[in-house]
C-alpha atoms as a PDB file:
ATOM      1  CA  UNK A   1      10.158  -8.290  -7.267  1.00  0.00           C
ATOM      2  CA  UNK A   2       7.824  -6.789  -4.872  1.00  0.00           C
ATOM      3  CA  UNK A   3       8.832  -3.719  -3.119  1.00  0.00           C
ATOM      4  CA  UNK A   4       7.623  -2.987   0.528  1.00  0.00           C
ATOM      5  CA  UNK A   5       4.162  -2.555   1.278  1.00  0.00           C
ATOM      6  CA  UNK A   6       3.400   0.185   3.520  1.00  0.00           C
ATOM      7  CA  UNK A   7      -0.284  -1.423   4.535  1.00  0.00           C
ATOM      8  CA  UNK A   8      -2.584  -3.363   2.667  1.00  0.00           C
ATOM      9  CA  UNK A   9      -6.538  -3.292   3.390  1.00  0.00           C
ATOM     10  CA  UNK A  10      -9.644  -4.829   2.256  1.00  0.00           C
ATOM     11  CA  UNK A  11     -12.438  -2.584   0.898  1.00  0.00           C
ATOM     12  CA  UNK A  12     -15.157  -4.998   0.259  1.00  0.00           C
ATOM     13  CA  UNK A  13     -14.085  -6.710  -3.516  1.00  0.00           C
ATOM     14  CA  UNK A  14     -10.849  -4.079  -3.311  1.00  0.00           C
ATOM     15  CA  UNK A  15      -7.443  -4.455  -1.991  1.00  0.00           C
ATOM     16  CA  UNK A  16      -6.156  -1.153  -1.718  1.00  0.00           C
ATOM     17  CA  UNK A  17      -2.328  -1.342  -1.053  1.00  0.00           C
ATOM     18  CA  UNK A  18      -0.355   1.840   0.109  1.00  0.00           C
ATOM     19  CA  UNK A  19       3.610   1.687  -1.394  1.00  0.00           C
ATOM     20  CA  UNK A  20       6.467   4.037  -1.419  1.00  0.00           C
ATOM     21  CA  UNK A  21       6.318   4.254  -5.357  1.00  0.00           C
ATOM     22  CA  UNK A  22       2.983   2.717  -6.802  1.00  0.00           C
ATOM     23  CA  UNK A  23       4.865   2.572 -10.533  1.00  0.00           C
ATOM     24  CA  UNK A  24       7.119   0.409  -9.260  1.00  0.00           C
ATOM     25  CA  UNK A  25       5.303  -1.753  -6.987  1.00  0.00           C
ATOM     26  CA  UNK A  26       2.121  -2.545  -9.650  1.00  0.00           C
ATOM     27  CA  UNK A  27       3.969  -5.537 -11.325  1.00  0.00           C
ATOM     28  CA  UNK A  28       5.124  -6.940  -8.355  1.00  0.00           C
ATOM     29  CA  UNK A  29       1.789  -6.802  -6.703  1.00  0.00           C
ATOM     30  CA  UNK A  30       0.139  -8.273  -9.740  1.00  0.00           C
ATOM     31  CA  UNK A  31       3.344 -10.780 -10.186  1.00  0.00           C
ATOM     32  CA  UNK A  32       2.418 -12.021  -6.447  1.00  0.00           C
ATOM     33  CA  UNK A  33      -1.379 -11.411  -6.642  1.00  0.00           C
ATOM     34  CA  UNK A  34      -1.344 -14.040  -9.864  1.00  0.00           C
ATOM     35  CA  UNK A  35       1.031 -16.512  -7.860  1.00  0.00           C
ATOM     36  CA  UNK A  36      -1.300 -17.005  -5.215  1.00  0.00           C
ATOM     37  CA  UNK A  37      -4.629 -17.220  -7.703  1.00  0.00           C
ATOM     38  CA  UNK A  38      -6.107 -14.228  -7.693  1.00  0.00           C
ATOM     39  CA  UNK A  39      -7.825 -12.806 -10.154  1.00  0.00           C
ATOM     40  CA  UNK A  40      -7.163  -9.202 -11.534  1.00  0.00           C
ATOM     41  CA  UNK A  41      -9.589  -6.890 -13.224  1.00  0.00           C
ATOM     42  CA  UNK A  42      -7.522  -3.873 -13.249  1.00  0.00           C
ATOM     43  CA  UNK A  43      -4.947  -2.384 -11.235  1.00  0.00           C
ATOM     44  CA  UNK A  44      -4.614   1.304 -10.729  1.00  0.00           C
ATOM     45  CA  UNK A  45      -2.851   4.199  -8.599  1.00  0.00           C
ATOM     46  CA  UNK A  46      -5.393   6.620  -6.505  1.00  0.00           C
ATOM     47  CA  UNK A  47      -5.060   9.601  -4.742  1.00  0.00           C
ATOM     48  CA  UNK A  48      -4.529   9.071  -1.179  1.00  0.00           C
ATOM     49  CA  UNK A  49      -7.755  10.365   0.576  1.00  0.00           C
ATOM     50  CA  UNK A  50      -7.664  12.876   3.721  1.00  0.00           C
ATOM     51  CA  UNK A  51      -7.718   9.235   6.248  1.00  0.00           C
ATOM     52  CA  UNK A  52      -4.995   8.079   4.144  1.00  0.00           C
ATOM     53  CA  UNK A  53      -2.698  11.222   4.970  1.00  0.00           C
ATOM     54  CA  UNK A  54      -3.432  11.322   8.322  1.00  0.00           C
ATOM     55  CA  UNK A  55      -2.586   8.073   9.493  1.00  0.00           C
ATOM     56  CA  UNK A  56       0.681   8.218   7.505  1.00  0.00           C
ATOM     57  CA  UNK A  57       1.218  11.948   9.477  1.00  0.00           C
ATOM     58  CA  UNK A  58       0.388   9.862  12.817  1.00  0.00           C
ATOM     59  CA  UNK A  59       2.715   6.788  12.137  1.00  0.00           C
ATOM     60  CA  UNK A  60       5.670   9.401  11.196  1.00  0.00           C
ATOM     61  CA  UNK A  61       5.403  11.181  14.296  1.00  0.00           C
ATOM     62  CA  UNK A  62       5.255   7.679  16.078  1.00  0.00           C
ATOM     63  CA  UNK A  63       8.196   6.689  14.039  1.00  0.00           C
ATOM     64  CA  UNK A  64       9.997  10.034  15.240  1.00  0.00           C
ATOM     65  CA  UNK A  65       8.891   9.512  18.744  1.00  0.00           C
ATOM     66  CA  UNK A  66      10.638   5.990  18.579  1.00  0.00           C
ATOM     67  CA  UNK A  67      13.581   7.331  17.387  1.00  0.00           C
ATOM     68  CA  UNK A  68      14.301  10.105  19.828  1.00  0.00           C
ATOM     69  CA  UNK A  69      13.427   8.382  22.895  1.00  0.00           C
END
């Protein structure tokens, strides 16, 4: 089963794909991936870069602002 996707974005011939819990999301993202016939070479966790934690601080303060309003 595929667990929530946070954002997925193409980077040229990569899919990057940010998750709550990349251990548990990388055979459901392969499981779907292969359903709709496309082709794997690898699949493998990275560390998020300094964009990547930055626009996650940004949406959680939009989140927050959403909340308490």
């Amino acid at each position: 089963m595929l667990r929530k996707l946070e954002e997925v974005a193409l980077y040229g011939s990569l899919i990057h794909a940010i998750v709550p819990d990349a251990g548990d999301a990388k055979d459901g993202i392969a499981r779907t991936l292969a359903d709709a016939g496309v082709s794997l070479r690898r699949i493998e966790s990275i560390p998020p870069s300094l964009e990547d934690v930055f626009i996650a601080r940004v949406r959680q303060t939009a989140r927050s602002r959403e909340v308490s309003a």
